[in-house]
C-alpha atoms as a PDB file:
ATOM      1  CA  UNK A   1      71.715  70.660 122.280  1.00  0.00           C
ATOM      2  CA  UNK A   2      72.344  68.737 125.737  1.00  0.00           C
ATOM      3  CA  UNK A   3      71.102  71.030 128.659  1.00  0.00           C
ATOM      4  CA  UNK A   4      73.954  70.157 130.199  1.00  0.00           C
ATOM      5  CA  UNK A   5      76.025  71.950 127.822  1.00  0.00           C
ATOM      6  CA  UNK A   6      73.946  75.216 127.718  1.00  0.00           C
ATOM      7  CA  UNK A   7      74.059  75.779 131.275  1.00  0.00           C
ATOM      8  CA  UNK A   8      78.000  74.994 131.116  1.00  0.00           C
ATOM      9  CA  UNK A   9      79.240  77.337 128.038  1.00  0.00           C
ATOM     10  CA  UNK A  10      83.283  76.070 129.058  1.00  0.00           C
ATOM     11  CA  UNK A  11      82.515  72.989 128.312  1.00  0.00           C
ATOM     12  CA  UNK A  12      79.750  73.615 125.328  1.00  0.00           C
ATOM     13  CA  UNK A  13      82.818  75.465 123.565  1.00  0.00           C
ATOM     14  CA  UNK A  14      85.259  73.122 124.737  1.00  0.00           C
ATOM     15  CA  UNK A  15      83.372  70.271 122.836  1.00  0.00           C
ATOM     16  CA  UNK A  16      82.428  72.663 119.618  1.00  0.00           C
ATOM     17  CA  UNK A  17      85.834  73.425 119.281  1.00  0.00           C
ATOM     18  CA  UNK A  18      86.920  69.572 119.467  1.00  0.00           C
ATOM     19  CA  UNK A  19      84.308  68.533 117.016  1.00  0.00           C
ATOM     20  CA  UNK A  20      85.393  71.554 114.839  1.00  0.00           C
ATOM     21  CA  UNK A  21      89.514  69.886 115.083  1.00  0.00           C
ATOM     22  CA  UNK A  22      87.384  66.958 113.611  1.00  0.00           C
ATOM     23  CA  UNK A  23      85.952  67.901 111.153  1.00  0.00           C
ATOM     24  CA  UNK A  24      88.596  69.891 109.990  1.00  0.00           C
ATOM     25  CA  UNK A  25      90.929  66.507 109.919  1.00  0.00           C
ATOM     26  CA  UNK A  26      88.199  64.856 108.446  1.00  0.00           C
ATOM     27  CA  UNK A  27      87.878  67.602 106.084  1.00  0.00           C
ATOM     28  CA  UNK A  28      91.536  67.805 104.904  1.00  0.00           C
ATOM     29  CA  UNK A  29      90.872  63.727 104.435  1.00  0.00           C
ATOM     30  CA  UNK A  30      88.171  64.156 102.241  1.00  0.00           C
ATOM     31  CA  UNK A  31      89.408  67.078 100.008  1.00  0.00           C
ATOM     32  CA  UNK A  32      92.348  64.761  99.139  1.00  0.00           C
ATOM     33  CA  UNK A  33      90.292  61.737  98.710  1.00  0.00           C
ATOM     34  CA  UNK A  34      87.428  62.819  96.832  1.00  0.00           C
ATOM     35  CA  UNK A  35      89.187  64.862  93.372  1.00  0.00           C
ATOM     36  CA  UNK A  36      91.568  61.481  93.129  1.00  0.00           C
ATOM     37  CA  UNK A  37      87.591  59.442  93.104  1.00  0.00           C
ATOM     38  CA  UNK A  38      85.969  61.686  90.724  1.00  0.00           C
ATOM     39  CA  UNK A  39      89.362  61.235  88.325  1.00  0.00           C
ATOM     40  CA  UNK A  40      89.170  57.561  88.126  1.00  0.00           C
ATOM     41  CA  UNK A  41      85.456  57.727  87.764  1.00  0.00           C
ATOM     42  CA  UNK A  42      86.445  59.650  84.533  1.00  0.00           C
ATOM     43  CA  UNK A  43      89.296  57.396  83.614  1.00  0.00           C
ATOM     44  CA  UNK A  44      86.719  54.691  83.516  1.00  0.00           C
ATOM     45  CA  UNK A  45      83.778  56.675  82.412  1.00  0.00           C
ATOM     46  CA  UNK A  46      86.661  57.434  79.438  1.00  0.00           C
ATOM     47  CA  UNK A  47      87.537  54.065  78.632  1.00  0.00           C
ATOM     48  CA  UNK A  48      84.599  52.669  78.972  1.00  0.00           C
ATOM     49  CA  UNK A  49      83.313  54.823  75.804  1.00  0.00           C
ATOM     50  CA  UNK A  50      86.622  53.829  74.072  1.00  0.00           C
ATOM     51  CA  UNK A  51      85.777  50.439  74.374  1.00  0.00           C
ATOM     52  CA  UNK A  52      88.966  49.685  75.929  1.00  0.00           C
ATOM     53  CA  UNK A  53      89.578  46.870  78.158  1.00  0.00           C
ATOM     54  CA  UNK A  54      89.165  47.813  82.191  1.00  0.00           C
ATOM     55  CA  UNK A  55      88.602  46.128  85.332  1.00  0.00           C
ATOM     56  CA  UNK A  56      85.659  47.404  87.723  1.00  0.00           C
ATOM     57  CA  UNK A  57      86.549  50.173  89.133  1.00  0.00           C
ATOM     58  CA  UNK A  58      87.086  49.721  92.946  1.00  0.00           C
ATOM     59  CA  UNK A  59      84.369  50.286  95.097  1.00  0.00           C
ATOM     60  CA  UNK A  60      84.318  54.009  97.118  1.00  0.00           C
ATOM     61  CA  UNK A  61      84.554  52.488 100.624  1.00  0.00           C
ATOM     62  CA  UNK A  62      88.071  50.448  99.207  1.00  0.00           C
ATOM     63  CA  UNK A  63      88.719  53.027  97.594  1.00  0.00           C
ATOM     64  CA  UNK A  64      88.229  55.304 100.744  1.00  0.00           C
ATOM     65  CA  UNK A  65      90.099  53.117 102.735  1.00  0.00           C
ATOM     66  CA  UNK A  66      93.094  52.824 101.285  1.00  0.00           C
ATOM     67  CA  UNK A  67      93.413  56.509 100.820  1.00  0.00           C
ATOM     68  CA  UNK A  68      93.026  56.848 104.755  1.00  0.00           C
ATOM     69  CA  UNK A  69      96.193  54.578 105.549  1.00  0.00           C
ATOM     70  CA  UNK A  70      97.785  56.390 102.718  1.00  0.00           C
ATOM     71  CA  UNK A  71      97.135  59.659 104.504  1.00  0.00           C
ATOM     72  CA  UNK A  72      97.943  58.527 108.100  1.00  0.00           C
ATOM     73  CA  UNK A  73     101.405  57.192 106.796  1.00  0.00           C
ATOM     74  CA  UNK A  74     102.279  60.410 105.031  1.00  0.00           C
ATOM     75  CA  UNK A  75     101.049  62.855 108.440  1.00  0.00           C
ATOM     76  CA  UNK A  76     102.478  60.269 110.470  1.00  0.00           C
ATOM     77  CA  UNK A  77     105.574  62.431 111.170  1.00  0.00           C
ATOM     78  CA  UNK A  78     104.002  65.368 111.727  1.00  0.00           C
ATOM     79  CA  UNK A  79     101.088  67.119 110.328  1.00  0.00           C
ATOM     80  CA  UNK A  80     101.637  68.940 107.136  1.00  0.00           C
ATOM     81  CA  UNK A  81     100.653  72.775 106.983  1.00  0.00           C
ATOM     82  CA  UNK A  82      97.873  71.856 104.549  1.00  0.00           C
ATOM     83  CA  UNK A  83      96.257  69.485 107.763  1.00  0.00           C
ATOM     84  CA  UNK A  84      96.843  72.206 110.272  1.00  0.00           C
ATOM     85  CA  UNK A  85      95.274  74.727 108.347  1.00  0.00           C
ATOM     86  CA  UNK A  86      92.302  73.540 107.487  1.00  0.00           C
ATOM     87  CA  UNK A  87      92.133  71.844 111.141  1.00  0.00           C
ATOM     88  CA  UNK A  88      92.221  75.134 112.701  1.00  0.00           C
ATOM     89  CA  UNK A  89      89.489  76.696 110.156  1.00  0.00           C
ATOM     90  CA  UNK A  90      87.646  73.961 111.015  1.00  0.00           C
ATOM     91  CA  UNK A  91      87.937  75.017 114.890  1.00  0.00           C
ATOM     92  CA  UNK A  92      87.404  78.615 114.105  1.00  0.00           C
ATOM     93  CA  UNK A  93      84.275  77.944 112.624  1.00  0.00           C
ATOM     94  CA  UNK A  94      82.489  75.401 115.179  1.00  0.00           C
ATOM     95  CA  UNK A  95      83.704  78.101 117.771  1.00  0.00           C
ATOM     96  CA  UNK A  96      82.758  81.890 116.331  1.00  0.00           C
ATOM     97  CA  UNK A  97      79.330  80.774 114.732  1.00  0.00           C
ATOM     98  CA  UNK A  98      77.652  78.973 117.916  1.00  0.00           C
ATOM     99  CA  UNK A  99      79.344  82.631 119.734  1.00  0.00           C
ATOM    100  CA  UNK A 100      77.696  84.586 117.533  1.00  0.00           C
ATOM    101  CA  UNK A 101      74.202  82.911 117.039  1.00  0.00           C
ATOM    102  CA  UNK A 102      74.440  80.865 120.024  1.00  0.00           C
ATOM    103  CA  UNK A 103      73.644  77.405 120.800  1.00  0.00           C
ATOM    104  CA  UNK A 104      70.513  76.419 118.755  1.00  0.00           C
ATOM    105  CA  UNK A 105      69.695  73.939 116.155  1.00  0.00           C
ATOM    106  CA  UNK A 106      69.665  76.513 113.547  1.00  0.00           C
ATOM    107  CA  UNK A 107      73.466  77.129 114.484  1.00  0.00           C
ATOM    108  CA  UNK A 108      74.391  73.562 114.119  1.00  0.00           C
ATOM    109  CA  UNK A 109      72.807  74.101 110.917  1.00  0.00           C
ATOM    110  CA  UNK A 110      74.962  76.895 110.182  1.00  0.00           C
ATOM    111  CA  UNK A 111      78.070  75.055 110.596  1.00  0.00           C
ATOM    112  CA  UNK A 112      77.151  72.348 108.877  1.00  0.00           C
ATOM    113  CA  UNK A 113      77.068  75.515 106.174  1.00  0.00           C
ATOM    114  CA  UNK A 114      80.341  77.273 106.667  1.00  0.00           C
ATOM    115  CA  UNK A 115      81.980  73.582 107.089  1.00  0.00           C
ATOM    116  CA  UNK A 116      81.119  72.968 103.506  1.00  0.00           C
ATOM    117  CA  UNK A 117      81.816  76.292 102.243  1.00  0.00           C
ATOM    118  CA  UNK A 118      85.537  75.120 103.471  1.00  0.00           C
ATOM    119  CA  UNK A 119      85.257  72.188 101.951  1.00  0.00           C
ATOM    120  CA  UNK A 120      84.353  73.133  98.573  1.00  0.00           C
ATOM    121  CA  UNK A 121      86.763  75.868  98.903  1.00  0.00           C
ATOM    122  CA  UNK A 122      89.580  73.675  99.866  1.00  0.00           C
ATOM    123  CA  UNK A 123      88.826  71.381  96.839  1.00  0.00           C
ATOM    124  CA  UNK A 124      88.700  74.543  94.318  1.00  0.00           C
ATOM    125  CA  UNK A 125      91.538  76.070  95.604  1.00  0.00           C
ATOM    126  CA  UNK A 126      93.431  72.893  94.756  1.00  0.00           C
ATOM    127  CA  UNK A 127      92.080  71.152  91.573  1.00  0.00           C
ATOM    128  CA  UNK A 128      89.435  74.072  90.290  1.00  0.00           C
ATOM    129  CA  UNK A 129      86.451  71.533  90.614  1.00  0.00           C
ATOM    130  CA  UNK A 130      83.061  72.171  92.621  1.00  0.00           C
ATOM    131  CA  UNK A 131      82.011  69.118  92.935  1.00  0.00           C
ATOM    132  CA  UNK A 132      78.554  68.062  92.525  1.00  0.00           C
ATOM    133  CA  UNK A 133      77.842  65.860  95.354  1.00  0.00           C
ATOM    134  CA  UNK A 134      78.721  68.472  97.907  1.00  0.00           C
ATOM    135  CA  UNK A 135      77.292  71.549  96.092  1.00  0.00           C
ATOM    136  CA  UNK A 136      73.638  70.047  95.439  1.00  0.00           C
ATOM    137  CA  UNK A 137      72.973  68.797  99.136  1.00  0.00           C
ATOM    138  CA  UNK A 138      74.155  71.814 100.552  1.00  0.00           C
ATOM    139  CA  UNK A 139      71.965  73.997  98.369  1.00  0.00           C
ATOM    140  CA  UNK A 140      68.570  71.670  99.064  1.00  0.00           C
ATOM    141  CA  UNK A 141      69.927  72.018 102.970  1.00  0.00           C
ATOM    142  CA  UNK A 142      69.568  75.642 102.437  1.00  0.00           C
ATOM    143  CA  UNK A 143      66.133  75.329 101.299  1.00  0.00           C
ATOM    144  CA  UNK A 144      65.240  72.958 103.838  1.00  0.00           C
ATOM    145  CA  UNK A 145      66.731  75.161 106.755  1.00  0.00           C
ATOM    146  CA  UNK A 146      64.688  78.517 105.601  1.00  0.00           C
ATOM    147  CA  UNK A 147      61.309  76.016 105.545  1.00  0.00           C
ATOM    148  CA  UNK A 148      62.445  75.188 109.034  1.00  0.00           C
ATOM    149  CA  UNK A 149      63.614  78.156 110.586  1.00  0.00           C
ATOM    150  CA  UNK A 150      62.195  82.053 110.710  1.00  0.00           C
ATOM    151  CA  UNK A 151      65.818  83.294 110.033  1.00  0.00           C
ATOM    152  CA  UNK A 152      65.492  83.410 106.359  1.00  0.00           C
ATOM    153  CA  UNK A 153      62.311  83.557 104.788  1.00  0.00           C
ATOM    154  CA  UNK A 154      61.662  80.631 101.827  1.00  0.00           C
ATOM    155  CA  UNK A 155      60.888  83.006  99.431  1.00  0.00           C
ATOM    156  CA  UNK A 156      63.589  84.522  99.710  1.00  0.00           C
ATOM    157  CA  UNK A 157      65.962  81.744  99.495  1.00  0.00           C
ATOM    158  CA  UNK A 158      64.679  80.434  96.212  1.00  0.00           C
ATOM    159  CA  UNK A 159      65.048  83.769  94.594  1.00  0.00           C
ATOM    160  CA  UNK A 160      68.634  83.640  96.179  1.00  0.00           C
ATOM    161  CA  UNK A 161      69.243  80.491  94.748  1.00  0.00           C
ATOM    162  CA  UNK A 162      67.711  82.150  91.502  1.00  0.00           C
ATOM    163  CA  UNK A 163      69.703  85.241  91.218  1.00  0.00           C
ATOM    164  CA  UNK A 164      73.270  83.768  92.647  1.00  0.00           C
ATOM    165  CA  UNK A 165      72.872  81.434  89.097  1.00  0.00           C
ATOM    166  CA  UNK A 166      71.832  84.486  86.941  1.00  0.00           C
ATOM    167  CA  UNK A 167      73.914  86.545  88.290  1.00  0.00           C
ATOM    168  CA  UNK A 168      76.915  84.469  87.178  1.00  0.00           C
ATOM    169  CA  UNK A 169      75.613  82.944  84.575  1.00  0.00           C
ATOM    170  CA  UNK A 170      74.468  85.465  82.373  1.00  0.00           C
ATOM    171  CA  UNK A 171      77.990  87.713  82.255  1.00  0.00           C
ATOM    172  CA  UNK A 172      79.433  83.938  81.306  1.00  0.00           C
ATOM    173  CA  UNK A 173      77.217  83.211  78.599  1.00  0.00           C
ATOM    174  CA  UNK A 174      77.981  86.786  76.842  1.00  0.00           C
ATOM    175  CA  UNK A 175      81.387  86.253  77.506  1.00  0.00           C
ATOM    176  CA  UNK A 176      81.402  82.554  75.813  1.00  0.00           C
ATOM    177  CA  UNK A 177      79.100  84.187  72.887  1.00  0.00           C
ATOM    178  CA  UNK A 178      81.672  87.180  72.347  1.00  0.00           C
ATOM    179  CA  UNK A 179      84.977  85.383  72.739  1.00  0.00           C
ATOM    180  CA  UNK A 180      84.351  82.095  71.992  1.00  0.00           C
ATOM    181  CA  UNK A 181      85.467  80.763  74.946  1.00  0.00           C
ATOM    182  CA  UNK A 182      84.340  80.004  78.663  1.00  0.00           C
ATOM    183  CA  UNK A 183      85.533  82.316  81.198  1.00  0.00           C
ATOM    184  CA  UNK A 184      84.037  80.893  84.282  1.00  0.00           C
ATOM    185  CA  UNK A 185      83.262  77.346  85.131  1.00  0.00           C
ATOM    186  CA  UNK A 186      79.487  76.404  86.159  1.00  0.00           C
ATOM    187  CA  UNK A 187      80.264  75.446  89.147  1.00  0.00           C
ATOM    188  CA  UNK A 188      81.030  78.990  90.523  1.00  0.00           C
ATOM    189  CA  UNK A 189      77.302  79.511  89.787  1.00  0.00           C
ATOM    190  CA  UNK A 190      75.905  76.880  91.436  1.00  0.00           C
ATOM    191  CA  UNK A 191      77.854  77.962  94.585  1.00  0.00           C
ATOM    192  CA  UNK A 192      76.353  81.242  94.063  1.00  0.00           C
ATOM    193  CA  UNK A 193      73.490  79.695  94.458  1.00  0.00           C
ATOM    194  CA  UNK A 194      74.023  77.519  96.856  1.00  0.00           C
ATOM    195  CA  UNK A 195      75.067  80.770  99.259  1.00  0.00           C
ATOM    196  CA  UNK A 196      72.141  82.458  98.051  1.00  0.00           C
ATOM    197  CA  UNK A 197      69.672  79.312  99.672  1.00  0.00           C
ATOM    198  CA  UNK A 198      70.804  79.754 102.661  1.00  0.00           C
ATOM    199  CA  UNK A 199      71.494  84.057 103.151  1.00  0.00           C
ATOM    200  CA  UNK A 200      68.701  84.675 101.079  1.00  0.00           C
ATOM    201  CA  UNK A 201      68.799  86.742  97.782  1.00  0.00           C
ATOM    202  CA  UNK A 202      69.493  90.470  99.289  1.00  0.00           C
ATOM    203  CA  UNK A 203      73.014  88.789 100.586  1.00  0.00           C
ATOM    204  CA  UNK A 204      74.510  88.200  96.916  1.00  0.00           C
ATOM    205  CA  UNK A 205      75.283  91.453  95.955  1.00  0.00           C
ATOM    206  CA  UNK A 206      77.510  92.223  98.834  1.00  0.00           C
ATOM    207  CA  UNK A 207      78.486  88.286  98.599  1.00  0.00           C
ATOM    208  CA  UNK A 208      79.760  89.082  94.841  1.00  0.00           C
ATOM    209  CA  UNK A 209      81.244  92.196  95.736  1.00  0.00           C
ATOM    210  CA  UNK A 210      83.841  91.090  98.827  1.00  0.00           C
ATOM    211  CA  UNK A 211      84.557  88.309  96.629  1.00  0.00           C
ATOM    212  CA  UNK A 212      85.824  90.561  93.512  1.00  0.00           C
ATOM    213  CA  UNK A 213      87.075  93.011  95.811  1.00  0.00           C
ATOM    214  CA  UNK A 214      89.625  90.596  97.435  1.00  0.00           C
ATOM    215  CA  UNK A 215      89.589  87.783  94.363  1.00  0.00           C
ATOM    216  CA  UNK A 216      91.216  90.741  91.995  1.00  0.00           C
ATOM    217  CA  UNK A 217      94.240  90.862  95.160  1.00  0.00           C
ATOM    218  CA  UNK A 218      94.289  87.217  94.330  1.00  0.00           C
ATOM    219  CA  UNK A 219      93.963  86.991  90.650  1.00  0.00           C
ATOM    220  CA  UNK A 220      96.625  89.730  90.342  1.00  0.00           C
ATOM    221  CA  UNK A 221      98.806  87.309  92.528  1.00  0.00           C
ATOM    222  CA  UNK A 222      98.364  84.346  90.565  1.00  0.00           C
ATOM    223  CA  UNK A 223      98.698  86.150  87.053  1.00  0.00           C
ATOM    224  CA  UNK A 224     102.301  88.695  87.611  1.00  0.00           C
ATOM    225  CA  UNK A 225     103.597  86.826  90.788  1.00  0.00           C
ATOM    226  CA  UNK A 226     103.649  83.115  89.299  1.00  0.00           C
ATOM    227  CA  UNK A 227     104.384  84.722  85.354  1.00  0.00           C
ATOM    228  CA  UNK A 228     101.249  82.954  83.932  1.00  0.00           C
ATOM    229  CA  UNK A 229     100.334  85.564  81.047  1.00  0.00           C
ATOM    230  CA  UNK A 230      96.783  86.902  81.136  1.00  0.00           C
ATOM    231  CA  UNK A 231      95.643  83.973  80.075  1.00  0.00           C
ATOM    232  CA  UNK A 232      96.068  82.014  83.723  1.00  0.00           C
ATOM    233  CA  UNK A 233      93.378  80.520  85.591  1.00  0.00           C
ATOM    234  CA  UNK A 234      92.328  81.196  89.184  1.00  0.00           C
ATOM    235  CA  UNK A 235      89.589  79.499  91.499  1.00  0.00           C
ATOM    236  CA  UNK A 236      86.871  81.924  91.972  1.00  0.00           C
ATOM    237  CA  UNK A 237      85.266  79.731  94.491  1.00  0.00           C
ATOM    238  CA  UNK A 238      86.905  80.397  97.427  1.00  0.00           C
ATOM    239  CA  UNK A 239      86.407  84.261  97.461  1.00  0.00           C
ATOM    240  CA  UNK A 240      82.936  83.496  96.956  1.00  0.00           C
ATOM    241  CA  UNK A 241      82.845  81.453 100.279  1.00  0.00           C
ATOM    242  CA  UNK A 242      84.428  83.707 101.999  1.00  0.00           C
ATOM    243  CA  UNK A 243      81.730  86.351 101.290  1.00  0.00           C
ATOM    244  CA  UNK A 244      79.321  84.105 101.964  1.00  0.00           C
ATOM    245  CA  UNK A 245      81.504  83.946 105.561  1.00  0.00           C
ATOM    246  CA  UNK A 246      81.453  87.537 106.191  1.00  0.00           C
ATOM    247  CA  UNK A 247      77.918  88.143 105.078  1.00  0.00           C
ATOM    248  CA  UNK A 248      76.687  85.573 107.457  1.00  0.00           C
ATOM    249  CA  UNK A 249      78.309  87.280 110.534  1.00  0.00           C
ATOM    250  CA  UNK A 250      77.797  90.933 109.210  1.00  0.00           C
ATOM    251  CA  UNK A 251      74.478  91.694 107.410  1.00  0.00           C
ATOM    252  CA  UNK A 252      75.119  93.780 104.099  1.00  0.00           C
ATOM    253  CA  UNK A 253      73.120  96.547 105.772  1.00  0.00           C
ATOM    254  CA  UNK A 254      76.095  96.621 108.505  1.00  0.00           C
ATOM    255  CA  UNK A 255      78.329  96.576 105.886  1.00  0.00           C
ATOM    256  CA  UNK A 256      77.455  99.300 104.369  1.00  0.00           C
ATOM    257  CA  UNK A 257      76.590 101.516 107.205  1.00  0.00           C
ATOM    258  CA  UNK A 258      80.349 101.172 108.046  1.00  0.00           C
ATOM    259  CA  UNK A 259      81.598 102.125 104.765  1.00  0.00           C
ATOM    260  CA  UNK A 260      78.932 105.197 104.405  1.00  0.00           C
END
């Protein structure tokens, strides 16, 4: 961090929060961007096997582009809720973690963290898809952050990345073997996972619990309220990043001291 913004906190928050506006529009750009890419990857992938005639697919940064004017036109008259809202988590976050950890490297880490818990939460919330390309650098960030830093041992942080899989992924696979059908998508492991790199392996308990705690609230909502049957789907994702939220700022041993 500039010294110039330590020894002036007003103006150290005052640019945190600006970059977190950013990254929150930025954000919001790439969580409508990205599902569209990875569909027309698919559509080609598909038709490619088919053997049925298809241009080359247009390159990402095209691509990109023209999904950037798109957006612009369509906020143009005023940003829609979906913008502002994940604008102002955005903020939230690049303003409560460097308050609460202060301003280190480790912290810019840390956001870099919560910003793609948001992300991926954003994305699942939406089309029910975890993407790969965010998931897998965020995890090996993890890794690379506990190497780095005395906050969370290594050890620890593979075995978190080992037991938020398991943890998931063995429930699933009896499920699957019993009914005959998947109950869970893979991707809610490897977020797991990737929560479990970076808050180490004694965090996914409590991580597991506040997100079935408050995903049943949900999952109740999207079943009765909506009249979907039993049979509806819900993202599971996004209550698991937002334990992975509240067990960064509030160890599970806080946690439960103020239940017990």
């Amino acid at each position: 961090m500039p010294e110039v913004l330590i020894q002036h906190p007003a103006l150290f928050y005052l640019c945190v929060g600006l970059t977190g506006l950013l990254c929150g529009l930025l954000i919001a750009l790439y969580t409508n961007w990205l599902p569209k890419r990875m569909e027309l990857i698919w559509q080609h992938e598909a038709k490619e096997i088919l053997q049925q005639g298809e241009e080359p697919l247009q390159s990402p940064l095209k691509h990109l582009w023209s999904e950037v004017v798109s957006y612009v036109k369509a906020e143009s008259q005023g940003f829609s809720t979906r913008t502002i809202f994940i604008a102002l988590a955005g903020l939230l976050i690049c303003w409560f973690i460097p308050l609460h950890f202060g301003a280190t490297v480790h912290t810019l880490a840390l956001c870099v963290f919560a910003l793609g818990l948001l992300t991926l939460s954003v994305i699942d919330f939406e089309t029910f898809l975890l993407p790969d390309c965010i998931v897998f650098p965020l995890l090996w960030l993890g890794l690379i952050t506990a190497v780095l830093s005395d906050e969370v041992m290594l050890a620890n942080s593979v075995w978190g990345v080992v037991l938020g899989y398991l943890i998931l992924w063995v429930p699933a696979s009896l499920y699957m073997l019993v009914r005959g059908r998947a109950g869970m998508g893979h991707g809610d492991f490897k977020l797991l996972a990737l929560i479990g790199a970076w808050l180490g392996w004694q965090s996914i308990p409590m991580v597991l619990v506040i997100a079935c705690v408050v995903g049943v609230a949900g999952g109740i909502y999207t079943l009765y309220k909506k009249g979907e049957g039993l049979r509806a789907q819900f993202p599971f994702g996004p209550y698991l990043a937002l334990g992975g939220l509240v067990v960064l700022f509030v160890s599970p041993e806080q946690i439960l001291a103020a239940l017990f």
